[in-house]
PDB file of N, CA and C in Angstrom:
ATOM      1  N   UNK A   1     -17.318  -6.916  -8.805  1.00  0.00           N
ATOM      2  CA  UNK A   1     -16.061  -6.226  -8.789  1.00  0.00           C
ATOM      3  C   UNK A   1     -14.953  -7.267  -8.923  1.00  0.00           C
ATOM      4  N   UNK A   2     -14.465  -7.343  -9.670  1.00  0.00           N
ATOM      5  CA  UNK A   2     -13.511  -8.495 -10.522  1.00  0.00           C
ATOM      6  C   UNK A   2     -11.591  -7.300 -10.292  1.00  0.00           C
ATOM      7  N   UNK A   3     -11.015  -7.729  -9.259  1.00  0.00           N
ATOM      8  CA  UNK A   3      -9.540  -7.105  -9.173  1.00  0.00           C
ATOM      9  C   UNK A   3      -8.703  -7.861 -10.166  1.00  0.00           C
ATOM     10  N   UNK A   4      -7.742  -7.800 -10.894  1.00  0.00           N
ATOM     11  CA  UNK A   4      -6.390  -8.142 -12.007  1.00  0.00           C
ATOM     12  C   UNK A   4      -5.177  -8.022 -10.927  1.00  0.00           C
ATOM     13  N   UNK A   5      -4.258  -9.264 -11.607  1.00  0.00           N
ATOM     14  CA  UNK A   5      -3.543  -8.822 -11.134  1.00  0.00           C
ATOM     15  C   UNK A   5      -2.027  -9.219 -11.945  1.00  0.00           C
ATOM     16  N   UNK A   6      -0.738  -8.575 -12.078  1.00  0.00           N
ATOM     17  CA  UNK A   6       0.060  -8.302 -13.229  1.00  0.00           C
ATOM     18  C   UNK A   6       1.170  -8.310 -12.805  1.00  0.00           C
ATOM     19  N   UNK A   7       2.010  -9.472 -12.728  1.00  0.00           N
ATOM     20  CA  UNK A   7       2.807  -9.561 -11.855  1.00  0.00           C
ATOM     21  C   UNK A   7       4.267  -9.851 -13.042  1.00  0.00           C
ATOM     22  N   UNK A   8       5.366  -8.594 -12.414  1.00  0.00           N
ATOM     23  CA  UNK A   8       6.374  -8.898 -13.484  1.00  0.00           C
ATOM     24  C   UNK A   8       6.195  -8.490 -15.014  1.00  0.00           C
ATOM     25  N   UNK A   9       5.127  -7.702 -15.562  1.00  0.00           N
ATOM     26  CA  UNK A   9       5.333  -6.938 -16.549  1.00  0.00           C
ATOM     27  C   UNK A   9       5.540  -5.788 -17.003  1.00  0.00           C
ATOM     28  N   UNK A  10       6.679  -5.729 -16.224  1.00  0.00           N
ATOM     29  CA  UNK A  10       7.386  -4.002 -16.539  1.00  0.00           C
ATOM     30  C   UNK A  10       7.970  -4.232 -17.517  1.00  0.00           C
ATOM     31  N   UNK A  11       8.197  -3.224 -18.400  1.00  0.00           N
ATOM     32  CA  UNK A  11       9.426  -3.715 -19.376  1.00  0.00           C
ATOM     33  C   UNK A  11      10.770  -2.600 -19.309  1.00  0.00           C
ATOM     34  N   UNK A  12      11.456  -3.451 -19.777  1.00  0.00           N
ATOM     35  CA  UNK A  12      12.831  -2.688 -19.149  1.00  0.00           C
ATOM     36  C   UNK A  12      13.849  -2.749 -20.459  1.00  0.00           C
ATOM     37  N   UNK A  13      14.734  -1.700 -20.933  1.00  0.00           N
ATOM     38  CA  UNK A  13      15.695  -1.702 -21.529  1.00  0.00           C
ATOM     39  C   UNK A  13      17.086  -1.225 -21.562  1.00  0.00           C
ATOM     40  N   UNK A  14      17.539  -2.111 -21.981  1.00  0.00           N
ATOM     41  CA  UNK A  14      18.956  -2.006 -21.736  1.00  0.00           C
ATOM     42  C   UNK A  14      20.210  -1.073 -22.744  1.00  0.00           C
ATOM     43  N   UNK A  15      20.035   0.695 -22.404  1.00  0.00           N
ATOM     44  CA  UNK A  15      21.331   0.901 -23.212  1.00  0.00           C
ATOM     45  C   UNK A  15      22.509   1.755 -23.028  1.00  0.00           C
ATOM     46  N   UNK A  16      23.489   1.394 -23.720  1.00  0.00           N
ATOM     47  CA  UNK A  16      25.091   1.712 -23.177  1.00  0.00           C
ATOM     48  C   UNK A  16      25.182   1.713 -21.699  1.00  0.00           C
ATOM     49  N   UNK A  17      24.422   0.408 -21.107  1.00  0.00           N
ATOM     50  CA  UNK A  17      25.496  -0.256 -19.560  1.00  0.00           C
ATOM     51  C   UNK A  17      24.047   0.068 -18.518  1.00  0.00           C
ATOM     52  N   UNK A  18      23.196   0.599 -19.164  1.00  0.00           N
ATOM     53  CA  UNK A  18      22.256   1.697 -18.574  1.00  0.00           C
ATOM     54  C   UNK A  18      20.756   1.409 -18.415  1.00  0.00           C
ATOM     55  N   UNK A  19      19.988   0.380 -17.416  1.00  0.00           N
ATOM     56  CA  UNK A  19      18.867   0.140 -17.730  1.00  0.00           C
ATOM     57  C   UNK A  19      17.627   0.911 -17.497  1.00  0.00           C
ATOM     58  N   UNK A  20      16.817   0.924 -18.050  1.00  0.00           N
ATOM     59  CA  UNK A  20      15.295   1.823 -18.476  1.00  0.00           C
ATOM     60  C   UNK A  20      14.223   1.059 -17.769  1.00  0.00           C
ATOM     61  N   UNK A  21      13.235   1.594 -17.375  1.00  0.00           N
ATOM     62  CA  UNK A  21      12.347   0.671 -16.541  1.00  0.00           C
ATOM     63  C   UNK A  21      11.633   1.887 -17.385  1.00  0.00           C
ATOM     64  N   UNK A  22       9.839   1.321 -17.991  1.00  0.00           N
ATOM     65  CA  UNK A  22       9.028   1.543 -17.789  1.00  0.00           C
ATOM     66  C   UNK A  22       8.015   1.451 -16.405  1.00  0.00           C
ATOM     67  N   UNK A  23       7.226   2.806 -15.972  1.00  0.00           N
ATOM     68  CA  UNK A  23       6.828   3.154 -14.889  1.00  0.00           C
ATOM     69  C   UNK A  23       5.514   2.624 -15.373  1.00  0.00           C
ATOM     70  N   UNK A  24       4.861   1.928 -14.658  1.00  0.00           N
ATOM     71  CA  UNK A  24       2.942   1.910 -15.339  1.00  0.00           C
ATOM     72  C   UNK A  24       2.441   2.923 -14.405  1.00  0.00           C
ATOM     73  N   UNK A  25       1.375   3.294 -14.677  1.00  0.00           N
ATOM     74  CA  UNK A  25       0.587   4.681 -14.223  1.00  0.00           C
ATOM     75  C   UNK A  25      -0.409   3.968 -13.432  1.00  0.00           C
ATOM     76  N   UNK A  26       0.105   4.715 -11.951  1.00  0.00           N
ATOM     77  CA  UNK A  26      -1.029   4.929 -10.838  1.00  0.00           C
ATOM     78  C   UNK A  26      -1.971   5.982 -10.456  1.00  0.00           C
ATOM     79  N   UNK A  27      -3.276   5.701 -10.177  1.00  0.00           N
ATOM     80  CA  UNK A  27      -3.853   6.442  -9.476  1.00  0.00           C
ATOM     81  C   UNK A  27      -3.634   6.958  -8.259  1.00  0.00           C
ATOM     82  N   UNK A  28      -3.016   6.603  -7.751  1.00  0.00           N
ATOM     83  CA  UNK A  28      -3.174   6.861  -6.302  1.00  0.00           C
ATOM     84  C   UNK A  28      -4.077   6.525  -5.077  1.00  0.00           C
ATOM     85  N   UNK A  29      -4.965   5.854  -5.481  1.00  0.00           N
ATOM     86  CA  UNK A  29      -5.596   5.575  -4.907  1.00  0.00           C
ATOM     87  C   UNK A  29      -5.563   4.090  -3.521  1.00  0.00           C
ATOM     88  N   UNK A  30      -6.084   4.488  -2.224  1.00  0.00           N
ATOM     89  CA  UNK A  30      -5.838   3.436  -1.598  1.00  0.00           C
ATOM     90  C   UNK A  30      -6.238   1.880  -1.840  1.00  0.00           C
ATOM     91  N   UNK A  31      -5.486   1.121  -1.551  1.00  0.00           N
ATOM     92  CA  UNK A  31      -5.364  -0.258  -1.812  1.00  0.00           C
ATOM     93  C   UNK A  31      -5.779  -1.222  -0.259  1.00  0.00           C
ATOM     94  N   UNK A  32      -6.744  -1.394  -0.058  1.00  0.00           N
ATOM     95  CA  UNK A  32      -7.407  -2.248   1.386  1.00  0.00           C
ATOM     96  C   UNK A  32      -6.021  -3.376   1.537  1.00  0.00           C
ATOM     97  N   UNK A  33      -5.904  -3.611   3.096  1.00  0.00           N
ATOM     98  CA  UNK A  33      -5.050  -4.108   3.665  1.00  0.00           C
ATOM     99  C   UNK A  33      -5.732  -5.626   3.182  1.00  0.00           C
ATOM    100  N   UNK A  34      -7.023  -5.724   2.763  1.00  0.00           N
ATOM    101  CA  UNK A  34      -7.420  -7.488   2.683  1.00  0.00           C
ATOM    102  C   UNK A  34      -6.579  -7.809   1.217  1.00  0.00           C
ATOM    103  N   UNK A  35      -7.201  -6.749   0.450  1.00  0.00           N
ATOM    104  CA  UNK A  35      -6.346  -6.612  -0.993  1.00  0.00           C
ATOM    105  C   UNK A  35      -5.286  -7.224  -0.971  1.00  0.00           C
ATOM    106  N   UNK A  36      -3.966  -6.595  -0.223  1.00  0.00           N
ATOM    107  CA  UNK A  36      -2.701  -6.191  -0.383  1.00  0.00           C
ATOM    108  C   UNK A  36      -2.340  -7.628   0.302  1.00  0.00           C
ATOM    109  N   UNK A  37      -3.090  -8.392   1.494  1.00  0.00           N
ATOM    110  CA  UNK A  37      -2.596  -9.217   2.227  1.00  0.00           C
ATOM    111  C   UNK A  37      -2.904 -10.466   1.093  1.00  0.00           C
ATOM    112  N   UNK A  38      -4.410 -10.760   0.239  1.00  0.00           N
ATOM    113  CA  UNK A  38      -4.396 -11.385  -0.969  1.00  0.00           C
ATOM    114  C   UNK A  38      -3.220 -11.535  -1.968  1.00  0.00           C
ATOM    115  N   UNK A  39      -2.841 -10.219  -2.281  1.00  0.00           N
ATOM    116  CA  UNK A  39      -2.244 -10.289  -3.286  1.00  0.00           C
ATOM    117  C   UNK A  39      -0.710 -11.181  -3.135  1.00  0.00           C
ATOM    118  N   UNK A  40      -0.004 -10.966  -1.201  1.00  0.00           N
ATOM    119  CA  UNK A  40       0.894 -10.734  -1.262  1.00  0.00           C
ATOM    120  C   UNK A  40       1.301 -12.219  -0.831  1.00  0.00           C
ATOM    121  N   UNK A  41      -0.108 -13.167  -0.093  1.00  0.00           N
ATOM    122  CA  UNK A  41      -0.157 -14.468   0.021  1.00  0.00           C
ATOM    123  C   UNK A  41       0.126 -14.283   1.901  1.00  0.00           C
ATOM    124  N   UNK A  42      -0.573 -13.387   2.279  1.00  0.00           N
ATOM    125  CA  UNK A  42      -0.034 -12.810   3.637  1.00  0.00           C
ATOM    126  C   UNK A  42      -1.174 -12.580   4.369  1.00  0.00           C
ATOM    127  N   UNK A  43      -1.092 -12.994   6.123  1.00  0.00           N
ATOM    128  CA  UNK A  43      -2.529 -12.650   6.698  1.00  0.00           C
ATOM    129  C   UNK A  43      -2.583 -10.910   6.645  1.00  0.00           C
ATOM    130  N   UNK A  44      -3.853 -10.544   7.153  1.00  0.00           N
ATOM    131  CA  UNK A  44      -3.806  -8.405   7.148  1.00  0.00           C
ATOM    132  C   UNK A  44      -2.978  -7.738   8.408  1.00  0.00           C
ATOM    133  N   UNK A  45      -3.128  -9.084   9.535  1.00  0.00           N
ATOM    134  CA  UNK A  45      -1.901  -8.575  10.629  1.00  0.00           C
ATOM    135  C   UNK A  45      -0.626  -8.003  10.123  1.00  0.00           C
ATOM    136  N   UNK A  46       0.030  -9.295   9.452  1.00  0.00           N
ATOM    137  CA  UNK A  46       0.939  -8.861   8.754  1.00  0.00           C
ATOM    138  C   UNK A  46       1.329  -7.557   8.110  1.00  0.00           C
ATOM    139  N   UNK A  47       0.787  -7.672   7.565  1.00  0.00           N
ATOM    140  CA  UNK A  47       0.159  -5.734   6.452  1.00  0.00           C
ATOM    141  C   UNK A  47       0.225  -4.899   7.349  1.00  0.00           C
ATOM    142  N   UNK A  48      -0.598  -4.673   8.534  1.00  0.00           N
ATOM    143  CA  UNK A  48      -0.424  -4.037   9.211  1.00  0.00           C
ATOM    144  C   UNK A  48       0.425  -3.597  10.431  1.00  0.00           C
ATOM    145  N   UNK A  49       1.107  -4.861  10.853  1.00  0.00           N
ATOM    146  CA  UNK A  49       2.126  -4.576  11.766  1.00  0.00           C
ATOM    147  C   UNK A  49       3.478  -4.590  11.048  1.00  0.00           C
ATOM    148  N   UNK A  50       3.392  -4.829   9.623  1.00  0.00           N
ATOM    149  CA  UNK A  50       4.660  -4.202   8.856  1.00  0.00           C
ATOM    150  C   UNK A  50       4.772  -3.157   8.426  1.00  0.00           C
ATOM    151  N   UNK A  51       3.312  -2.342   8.517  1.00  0.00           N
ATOM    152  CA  UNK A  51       3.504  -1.006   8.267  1.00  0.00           C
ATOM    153  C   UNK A  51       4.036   0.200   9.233  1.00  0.00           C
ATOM    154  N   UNK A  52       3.048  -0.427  10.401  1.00  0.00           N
ATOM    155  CA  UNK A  52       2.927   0.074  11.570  1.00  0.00           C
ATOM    156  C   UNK A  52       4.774   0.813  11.826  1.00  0.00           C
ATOM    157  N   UNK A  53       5.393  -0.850  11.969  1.00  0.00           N
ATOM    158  CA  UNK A  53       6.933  -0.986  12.237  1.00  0.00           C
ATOM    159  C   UNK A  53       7.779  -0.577  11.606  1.00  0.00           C
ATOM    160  N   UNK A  54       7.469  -0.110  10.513  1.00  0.00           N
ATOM    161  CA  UNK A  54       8.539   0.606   9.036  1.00  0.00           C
ATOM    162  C   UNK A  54       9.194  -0.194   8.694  1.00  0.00           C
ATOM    163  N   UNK A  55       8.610  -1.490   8.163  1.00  0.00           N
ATOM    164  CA  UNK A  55       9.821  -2.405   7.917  1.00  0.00           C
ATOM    165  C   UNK A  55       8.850  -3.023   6.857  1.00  0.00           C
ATOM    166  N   UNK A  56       7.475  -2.992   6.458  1.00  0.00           N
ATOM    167  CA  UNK A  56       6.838  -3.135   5.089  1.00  0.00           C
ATOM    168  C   UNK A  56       6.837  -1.858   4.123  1.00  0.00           C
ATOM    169  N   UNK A  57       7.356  -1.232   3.525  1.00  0.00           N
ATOM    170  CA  UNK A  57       7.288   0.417   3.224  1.00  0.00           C
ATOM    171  C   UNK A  57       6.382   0.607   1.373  1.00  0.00           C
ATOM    172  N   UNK A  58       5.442  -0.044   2.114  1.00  0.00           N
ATOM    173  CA  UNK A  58       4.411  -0.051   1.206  1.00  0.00           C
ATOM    174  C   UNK A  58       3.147   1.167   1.123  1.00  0.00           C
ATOM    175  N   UNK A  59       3.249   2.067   2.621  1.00  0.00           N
ATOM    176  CA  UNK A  59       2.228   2.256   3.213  1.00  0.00           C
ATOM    177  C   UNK A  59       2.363   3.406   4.248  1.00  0.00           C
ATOM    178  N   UNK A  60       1.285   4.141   4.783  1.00  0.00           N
ATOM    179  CA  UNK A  60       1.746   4.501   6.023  1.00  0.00           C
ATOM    180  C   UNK A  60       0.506   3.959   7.045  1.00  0.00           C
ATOM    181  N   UNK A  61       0.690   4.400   8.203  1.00  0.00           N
ATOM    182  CA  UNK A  61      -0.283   4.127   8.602  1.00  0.00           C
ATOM    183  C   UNK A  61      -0.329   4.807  10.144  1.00  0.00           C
ATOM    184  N   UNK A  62      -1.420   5.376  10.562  1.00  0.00           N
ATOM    185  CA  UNK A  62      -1.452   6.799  11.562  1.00  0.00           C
ATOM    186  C   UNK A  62      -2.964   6.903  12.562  1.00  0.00           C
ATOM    187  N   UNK A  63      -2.498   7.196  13.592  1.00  0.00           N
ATOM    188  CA  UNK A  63      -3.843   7.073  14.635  1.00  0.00           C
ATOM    189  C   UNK A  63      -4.525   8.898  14.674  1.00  0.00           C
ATOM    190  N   UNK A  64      -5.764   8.771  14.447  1.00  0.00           N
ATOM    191  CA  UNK A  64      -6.367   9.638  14.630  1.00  0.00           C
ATOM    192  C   UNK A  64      -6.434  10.419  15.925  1.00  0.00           C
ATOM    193  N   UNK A  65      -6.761  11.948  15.903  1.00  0.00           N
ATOM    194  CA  UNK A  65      -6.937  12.403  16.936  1.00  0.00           C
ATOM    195  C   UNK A  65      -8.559  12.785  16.915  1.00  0.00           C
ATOM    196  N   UNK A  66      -9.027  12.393  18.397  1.00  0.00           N
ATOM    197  CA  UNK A  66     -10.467  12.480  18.444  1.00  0.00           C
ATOM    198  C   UNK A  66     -10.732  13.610  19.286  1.00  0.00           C
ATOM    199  N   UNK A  67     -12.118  13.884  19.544  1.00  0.00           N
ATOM    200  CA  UNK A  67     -12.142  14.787  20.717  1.00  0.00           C
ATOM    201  C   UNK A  67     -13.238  14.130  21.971  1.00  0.00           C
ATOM    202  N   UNK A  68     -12.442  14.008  23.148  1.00  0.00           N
ATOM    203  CA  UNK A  68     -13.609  13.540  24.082  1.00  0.00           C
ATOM    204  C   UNK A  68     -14.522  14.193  24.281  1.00  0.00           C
ATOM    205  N   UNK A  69     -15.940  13.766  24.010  1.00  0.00           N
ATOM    206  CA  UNK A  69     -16.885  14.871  24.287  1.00  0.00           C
ATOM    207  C   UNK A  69     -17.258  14.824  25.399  1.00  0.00           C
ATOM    208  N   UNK A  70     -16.596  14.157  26.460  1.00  0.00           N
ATOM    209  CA  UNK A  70     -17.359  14.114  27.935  1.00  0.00           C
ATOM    210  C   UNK A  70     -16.295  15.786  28.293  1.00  0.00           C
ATOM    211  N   UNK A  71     -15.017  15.436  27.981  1.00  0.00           N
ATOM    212  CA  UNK A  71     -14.369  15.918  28.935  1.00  0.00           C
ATOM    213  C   UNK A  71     -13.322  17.371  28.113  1.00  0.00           C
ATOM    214  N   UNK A  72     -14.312  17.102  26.867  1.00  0.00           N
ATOM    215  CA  UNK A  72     -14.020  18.434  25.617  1.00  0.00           C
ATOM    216  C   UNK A  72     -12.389  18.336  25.350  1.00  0.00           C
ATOM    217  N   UNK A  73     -11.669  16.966  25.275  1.00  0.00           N
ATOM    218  CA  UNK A  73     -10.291  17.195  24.981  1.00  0.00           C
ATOM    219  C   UNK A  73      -9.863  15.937  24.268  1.00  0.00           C
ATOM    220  N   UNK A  74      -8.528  16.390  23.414  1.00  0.00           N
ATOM    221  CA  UNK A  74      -8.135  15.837  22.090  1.00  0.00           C
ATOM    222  C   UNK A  74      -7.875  14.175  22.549  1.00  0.00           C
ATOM    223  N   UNK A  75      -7.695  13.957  22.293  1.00  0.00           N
ATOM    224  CA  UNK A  75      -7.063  12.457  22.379  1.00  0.00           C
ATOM    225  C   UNK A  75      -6.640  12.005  21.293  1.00  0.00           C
ATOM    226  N   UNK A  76      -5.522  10.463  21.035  1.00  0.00           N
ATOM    227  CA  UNK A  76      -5.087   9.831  20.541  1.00  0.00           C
ATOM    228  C   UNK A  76      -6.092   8.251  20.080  1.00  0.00           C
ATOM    229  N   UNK A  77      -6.904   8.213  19.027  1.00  0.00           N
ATOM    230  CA  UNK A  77      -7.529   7.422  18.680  1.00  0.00           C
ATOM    231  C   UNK A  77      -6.844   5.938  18.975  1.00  0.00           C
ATOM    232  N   UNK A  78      -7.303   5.109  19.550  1.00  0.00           N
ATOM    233  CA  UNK A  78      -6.640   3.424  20.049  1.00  0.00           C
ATOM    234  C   UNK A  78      -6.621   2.604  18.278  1.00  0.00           C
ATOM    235  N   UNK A  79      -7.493   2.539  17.450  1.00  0.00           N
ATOM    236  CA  UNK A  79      -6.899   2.323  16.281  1.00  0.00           C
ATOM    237  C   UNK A  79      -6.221   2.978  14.927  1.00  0.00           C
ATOM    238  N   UNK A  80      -5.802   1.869  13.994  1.00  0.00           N
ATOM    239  CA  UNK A  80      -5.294   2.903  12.962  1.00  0.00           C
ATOM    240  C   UNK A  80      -5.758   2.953  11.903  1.00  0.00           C
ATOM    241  N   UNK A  81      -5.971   4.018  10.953  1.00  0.00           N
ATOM    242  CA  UNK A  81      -6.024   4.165   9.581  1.00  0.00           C
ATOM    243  C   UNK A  81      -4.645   3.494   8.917  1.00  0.00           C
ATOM    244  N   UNK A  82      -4.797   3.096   7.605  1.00  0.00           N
ATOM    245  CA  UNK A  82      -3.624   3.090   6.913  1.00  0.00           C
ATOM    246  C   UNK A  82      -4.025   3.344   5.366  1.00  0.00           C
ATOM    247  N   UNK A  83      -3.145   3.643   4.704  1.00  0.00           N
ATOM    248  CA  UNK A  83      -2.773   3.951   3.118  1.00  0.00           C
ATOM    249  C   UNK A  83      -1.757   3.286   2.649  1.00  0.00           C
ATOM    250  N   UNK A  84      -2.123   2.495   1.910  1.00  0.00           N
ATOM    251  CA  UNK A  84      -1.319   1.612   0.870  1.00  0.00           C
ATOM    252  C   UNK A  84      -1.048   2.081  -0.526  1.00  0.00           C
ATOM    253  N   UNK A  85      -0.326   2.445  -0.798  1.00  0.00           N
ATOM    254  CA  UNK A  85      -0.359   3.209  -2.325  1.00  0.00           C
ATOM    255  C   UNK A  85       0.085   1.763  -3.087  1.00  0.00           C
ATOM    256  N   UNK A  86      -0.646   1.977  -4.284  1.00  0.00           N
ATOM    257  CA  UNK A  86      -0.028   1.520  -5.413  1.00  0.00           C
ATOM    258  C   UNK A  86       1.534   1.315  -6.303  1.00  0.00           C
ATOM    259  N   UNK A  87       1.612   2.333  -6.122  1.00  0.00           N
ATOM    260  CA  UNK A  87       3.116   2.541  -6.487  1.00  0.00           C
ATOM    261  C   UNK A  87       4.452   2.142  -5.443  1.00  0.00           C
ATOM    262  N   UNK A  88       4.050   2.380  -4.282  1.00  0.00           N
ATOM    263  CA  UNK A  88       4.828   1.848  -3.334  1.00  0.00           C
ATOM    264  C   UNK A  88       4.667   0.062  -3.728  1.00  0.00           C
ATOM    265  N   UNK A  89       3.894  -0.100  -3.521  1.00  0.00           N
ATOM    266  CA  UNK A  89       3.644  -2.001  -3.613  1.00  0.00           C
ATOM    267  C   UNK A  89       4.172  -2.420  -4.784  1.00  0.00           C
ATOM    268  N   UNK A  90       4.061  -1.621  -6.080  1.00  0.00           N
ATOM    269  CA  UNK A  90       4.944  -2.141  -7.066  1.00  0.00           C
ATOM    270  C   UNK A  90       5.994  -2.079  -7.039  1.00  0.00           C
ATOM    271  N   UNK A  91       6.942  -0.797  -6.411  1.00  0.00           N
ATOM    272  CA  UNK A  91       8.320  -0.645  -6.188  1.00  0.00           C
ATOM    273  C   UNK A  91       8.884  -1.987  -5.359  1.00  0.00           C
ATOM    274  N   UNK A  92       8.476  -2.255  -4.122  1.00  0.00           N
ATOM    275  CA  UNK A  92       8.565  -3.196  -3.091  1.00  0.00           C
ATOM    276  C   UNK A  92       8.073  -4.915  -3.782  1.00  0.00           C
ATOM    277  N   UNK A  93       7.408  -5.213  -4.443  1.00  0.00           N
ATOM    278  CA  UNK A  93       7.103  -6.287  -4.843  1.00  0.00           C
ATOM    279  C   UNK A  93       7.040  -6.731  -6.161  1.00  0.00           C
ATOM    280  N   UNK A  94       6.686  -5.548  -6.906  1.00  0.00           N
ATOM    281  CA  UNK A  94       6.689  -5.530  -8.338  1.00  0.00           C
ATOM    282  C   UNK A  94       4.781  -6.308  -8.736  1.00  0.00           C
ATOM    283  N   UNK A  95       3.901  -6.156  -7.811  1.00  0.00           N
ATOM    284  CA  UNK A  95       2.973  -6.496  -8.004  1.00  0.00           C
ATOM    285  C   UNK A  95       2.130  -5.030  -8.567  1.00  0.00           C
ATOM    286  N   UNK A  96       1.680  -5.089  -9.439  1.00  0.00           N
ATOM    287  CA  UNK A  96       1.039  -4.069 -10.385  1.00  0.00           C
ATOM    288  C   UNK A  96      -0.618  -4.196  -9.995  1.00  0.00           C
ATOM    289  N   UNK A  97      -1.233  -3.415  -9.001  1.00  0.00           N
ATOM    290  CA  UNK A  97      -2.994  -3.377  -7.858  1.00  0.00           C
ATOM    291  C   UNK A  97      -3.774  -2.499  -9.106  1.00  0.00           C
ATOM    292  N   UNK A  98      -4.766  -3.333  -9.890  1.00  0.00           N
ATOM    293  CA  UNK A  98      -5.493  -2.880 -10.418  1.00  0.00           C
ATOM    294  C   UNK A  98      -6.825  -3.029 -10.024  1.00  0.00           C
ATOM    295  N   UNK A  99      -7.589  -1.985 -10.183  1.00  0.00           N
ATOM    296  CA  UNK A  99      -8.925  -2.352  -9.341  1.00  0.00           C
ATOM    297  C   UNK A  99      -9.833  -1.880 -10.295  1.00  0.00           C
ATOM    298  N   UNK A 100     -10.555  -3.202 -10.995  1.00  0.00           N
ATOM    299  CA  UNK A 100     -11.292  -3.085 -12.112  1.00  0.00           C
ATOM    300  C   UNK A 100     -13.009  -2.786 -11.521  1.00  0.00           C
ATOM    301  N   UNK A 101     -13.670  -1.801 -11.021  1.00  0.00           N
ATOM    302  CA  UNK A 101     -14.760  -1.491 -10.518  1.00  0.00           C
ATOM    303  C   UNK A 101     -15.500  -1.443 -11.675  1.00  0.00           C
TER     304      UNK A 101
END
């Protein structure tokens, strides 16, 4: 599994005062915090406690609710999931996450 990576080739044009950004096309698909911390030259703490904090807005990231089975009630899962979109990370960095599988 060989990842690309495309940094700074949007193309953009300029007319009457007015600039054009080509959008490249995402999947949608999630982007792993090891990924994103690679790409970005960053440990995954990072990644994750900038998501956590709303101050990386690349991402979200959200604690599950479980159910205790001793005591048959919901709880608040102690870790987190997160989702990194693609498109967010290019907006925010301009790094273009291709994942050549």
């Amino acid at each position: 599994m060989v990842k690309t990576l495309d940094i700074n080739t949007t193309n953009k044009t300029k007319t009457n005062d007015r600039i054009y950004y080509e959008v490249p096309e995402f999947d949608g698909k999630n982007i792993p915090v090891k990924e994103v911390a690679k790409l970005m030259g960053k440990d995954q703490q990072f990644i994750r406690q900038g998501i956590i904090r709303g101050i990386l807005p690349i991402g979200v990231a959200f604690k599950k609710t479980i159910v205790d089975l001793k005591w048959g009630k919901e709880k608040e899962s102690t870790q987190y999931d997160f989702y990194i979109s693609p498109r967010l990370l290019w907006e925010y960095t301009g790094i273009i996450y291709k994942d050549n599988e």
